[in-house]
Protein backbone atom coordinates (compact mmCIF):
# COMPACT_ATOMS: atom_id res chain seq x y z
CA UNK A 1 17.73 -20.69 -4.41
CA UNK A 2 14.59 -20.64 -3.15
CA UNK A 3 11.29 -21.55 -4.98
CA UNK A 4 8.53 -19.71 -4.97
CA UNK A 5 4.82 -20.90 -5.90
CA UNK A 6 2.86 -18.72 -8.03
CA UNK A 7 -0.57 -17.26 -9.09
CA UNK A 8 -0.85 -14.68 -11.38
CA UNK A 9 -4.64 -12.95 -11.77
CA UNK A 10 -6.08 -11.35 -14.99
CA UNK A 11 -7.51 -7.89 -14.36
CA UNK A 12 -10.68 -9.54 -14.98
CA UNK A 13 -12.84 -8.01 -12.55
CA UNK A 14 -16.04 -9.26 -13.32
CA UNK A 15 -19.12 -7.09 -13.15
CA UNK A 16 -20.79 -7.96 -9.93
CA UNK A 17 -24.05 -8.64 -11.97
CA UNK A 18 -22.54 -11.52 -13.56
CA UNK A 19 -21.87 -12.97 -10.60
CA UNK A 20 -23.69 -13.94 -7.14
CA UNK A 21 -21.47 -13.07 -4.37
CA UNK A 22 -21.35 -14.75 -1.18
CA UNK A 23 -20.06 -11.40 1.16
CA UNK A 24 -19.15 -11.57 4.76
CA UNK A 25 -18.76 -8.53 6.21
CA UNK A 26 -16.31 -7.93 8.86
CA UNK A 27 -16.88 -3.85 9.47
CA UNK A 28 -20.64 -2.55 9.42
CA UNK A 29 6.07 9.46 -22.03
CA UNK A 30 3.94 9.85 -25.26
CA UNK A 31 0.15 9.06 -24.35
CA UNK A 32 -1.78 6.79 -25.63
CA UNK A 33 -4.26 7.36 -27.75
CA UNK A 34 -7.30 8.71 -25.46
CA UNK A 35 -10.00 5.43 -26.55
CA UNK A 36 -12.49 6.80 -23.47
CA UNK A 37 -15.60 9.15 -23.21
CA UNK A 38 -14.49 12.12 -21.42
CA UNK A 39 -17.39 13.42 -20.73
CA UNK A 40 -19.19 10.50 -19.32
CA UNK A 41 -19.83 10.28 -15.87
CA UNK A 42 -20.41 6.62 -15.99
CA UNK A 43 -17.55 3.98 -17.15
CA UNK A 44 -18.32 1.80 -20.33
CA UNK A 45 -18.06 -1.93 -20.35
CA UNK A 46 -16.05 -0.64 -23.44
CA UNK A 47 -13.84 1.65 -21.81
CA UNK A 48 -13.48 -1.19 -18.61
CA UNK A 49 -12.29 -3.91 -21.33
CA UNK A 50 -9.66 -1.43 -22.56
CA UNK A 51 -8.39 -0.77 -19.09
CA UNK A 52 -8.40 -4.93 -18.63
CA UNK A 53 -6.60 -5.45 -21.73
CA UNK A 54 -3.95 -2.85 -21.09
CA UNK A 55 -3.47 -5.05 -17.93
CA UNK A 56 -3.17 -8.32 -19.24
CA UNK A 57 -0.46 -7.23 -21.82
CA UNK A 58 1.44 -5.19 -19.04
CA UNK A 59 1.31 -2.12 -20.77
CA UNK A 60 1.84 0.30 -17.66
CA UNK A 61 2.02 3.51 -19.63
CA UNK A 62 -1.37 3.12 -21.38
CA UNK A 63 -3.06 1.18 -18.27
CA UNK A 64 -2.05 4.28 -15.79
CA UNK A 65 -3.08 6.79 -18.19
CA UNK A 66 -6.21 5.94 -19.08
CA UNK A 67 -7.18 4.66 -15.43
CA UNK A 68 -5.96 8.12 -14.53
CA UNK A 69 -8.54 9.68 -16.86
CA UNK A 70 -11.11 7.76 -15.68
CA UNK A 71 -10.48 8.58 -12.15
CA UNK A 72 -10.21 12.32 -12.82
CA UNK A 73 -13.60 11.71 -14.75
CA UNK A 74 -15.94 9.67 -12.54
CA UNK A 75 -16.68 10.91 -8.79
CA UNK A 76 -19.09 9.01 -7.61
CA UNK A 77 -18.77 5.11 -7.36
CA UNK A 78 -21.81 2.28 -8.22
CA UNK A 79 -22.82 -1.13 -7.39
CA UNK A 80 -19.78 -2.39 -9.43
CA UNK A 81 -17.21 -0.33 -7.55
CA UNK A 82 -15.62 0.29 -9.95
CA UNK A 83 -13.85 3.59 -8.76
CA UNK A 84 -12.42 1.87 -6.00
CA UNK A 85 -11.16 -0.99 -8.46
CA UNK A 86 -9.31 1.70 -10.55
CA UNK A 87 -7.87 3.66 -8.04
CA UNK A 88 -6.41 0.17 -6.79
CA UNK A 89 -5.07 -0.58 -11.06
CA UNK A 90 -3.78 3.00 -10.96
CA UNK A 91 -1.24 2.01 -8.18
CA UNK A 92 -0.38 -1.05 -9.81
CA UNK A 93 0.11 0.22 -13.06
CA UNK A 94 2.40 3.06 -11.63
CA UNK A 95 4.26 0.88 -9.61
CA UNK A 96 5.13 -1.62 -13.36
CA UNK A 97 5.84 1.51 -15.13
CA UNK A 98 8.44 2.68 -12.21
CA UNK A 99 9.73 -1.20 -12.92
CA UNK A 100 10.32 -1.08 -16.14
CA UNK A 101 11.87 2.45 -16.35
CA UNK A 102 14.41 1.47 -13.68
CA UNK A 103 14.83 -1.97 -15.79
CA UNK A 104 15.53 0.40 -18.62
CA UNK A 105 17.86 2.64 -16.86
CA UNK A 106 15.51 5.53 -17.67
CA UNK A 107 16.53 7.45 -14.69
CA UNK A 108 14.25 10.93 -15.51
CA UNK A 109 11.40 8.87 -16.18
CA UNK A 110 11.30 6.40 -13.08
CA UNK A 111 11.78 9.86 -11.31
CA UNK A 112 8.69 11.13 -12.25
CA UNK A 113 6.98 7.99 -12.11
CA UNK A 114 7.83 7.64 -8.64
CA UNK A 115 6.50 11.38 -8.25
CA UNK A 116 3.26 10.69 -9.80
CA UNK A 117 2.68 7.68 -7.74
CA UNK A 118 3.70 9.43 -4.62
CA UNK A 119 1.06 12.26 -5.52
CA UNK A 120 -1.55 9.55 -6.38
CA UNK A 121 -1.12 7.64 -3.35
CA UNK A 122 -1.36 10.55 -1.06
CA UNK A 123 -4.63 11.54 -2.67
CA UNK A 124 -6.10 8.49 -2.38
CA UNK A 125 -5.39 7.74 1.59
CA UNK A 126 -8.75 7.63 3.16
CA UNK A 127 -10.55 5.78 0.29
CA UNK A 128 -12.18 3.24 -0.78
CA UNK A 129 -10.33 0.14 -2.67
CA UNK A 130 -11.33 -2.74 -4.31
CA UNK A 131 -8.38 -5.46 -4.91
CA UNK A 132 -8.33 -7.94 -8.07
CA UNK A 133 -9.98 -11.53 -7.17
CA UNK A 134 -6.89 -13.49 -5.86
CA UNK A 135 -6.95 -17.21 -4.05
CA UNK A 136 -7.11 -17.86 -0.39
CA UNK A 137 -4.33 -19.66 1.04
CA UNK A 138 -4.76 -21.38 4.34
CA UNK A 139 -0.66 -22.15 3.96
CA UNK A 140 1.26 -19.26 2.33
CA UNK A 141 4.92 -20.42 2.66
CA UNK A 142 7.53 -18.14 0.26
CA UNK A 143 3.69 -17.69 -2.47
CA UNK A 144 3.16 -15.01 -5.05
CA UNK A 145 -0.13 -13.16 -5.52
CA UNK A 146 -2.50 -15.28 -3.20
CA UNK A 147 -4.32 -13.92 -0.07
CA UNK A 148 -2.50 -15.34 3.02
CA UNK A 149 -3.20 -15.15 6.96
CA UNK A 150 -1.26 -12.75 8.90
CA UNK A 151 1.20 -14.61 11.52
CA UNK A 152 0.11 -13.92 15.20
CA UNK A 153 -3.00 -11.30 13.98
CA UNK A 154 -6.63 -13.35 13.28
CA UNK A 155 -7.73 -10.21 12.31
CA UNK A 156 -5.74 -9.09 8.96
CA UNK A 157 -4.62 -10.94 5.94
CA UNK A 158 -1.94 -9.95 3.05
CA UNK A 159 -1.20 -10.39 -0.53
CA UNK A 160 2.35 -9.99 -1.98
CA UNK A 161 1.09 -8.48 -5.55
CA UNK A 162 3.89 -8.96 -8.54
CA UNK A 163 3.94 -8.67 -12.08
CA UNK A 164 3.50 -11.97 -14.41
CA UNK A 165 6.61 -13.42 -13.76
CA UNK A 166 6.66 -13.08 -10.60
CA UNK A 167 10.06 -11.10 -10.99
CA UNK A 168 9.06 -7.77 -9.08
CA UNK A 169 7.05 -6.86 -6.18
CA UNK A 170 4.77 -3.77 -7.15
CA UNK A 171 3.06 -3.91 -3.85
CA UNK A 172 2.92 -5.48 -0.40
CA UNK A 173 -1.00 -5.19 1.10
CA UNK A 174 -2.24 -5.63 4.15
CA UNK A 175 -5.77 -5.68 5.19
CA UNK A 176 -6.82 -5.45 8.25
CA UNK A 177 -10.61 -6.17 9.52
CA UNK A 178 -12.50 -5.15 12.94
CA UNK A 179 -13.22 -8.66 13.73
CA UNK A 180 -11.52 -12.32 13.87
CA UNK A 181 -11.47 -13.59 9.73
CA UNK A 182 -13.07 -16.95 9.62
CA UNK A 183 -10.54 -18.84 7.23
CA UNK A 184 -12.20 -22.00 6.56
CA UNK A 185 -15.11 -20.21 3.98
CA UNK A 186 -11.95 -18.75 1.98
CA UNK A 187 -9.60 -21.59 1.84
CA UNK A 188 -8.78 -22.41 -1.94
CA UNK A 189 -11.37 -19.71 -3.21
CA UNK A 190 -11.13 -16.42 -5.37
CA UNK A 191 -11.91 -13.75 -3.27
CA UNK A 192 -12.27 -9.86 -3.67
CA UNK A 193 -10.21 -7.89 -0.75
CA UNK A 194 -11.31 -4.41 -0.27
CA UNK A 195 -10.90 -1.13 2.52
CA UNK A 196 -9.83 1.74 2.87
CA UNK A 197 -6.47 2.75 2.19
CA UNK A 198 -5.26 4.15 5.18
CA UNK A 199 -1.45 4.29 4.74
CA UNK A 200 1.24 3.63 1.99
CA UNK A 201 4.91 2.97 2.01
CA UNK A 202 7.67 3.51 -0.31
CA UNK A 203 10.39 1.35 -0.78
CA UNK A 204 13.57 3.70 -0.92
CA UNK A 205 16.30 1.20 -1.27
CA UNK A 206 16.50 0.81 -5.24
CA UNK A 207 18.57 -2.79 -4.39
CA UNK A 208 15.25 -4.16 -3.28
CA UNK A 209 12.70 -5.53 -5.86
CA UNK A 210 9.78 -3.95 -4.45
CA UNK A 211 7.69 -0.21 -4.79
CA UNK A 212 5.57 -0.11 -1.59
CA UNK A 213 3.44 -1.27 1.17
CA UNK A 214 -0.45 -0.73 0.84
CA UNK A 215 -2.76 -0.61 4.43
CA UNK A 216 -6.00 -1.26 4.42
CA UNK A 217 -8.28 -0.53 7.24
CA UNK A 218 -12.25 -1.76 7.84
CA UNK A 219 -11.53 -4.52 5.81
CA UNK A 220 -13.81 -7.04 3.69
CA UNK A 221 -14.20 -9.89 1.99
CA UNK A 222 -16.72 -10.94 -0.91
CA UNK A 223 -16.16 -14.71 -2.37
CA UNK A 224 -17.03 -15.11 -6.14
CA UNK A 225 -19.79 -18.12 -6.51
CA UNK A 226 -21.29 -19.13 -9.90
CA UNK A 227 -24.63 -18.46 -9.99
């Protein structure tokens, strides 16, 4: 059998102002109760910790709902980017609840899980993302949910993005930058990963434990430093 190492982030997503950040730049069912302002056009640190806490206790249906309201509510993104983050937890979340339906046998509902994530995906192609703070890994042999190198291509990395246990794949990403990626200032660090989405992938063999592939083009980096 083989063994796989693992690192599992927390949707924590710090705000940017509690943080300094180092950034290289490579490219110049029943819903939930509704907890969020809907007529807002800015996102709470309220409404963000519900979001993050949804996350952390992998509940899919609530996380993708109200990420999907929030998305539908704010247009324009700030300093925190924190429209590209959700768009990013929208995905995710979609792709766990697909998991668990299909885990569940609920054949009607992974159907129009799938359907909603296809639909979401597609309207998101050409956007900005912002991916969860993950690890670098100069070495990514058979590892879970760190930022690895790209065999043969100096110029991308990936992340292989799962759920806790490391049991299903919700996503495959690869981003891809406009110039060479220095690894040595990344090596054992948390990092934000971030482009635009420029294509996405669907897995359509059920036997395989994994939802889709995520592109990124005009990629970058920012490295989280304590102040």
């Amino acid at each position: 059998m083989k063994r796989f190492v693992f690192f599992f982030v927390l949707f924590s997503f710090p705000a940017l102002s509690g943080y300094a950040q180092k950034i290289v730049k490579i490219e110049k069912p029943t819903q939930p109760a509704l907890e969020v302002n809907q007529f807002s056009t800015e996102i709470s640190e309220k409404e963000w910790q519900i979001i993050i806490d949804s996350l952390q206790a992998e509940d899919w249906e609530k996380s993708a709902f109200l990420a999907g309201q929030l998305i539908n509510r704010v247009k324009t993104d700030n300093e925190k980017k924190r429209l590209a983050r959700l768009r990013y937890i929208y995905l995710y979340a979609l792709a766990g609840k697909i998991i668990a339906f299909s885990e569940a046998n609920k054949k009607s509902e992974e159907a129009a899980a799938r359907e909603e994530l296809r639909k979401a995906a597609d309207s998101f192609v050409g956007k900005e993302f912002v991916l969860p703070p993950r690890r670098f890994l100069a070495n990514c042999n058979q590892v879970l949910n760190y930022i690895c190198p790209v065999k043969n291509n100096d110029n991308a990395l990936r992340v292989t993005a799962t759920n806790k246990e490391g049991t299903a794949i919700h996503s495959f990403e690869l981003i891809l930058f406009d110039q060479k990626v220095d690894l040595k200032d990344f090596t054992g660090k948390e990092t934000f990963l971030g482009g635009i989405l420029a294509k996405v992938e669907f897995n359509e063999n059920k036997s395989y434990p994994w939802i889709m592939r995520l592109s990124f083009v005009r990629g970058f980096i920012r490295v989280i430093v304590t102040k």
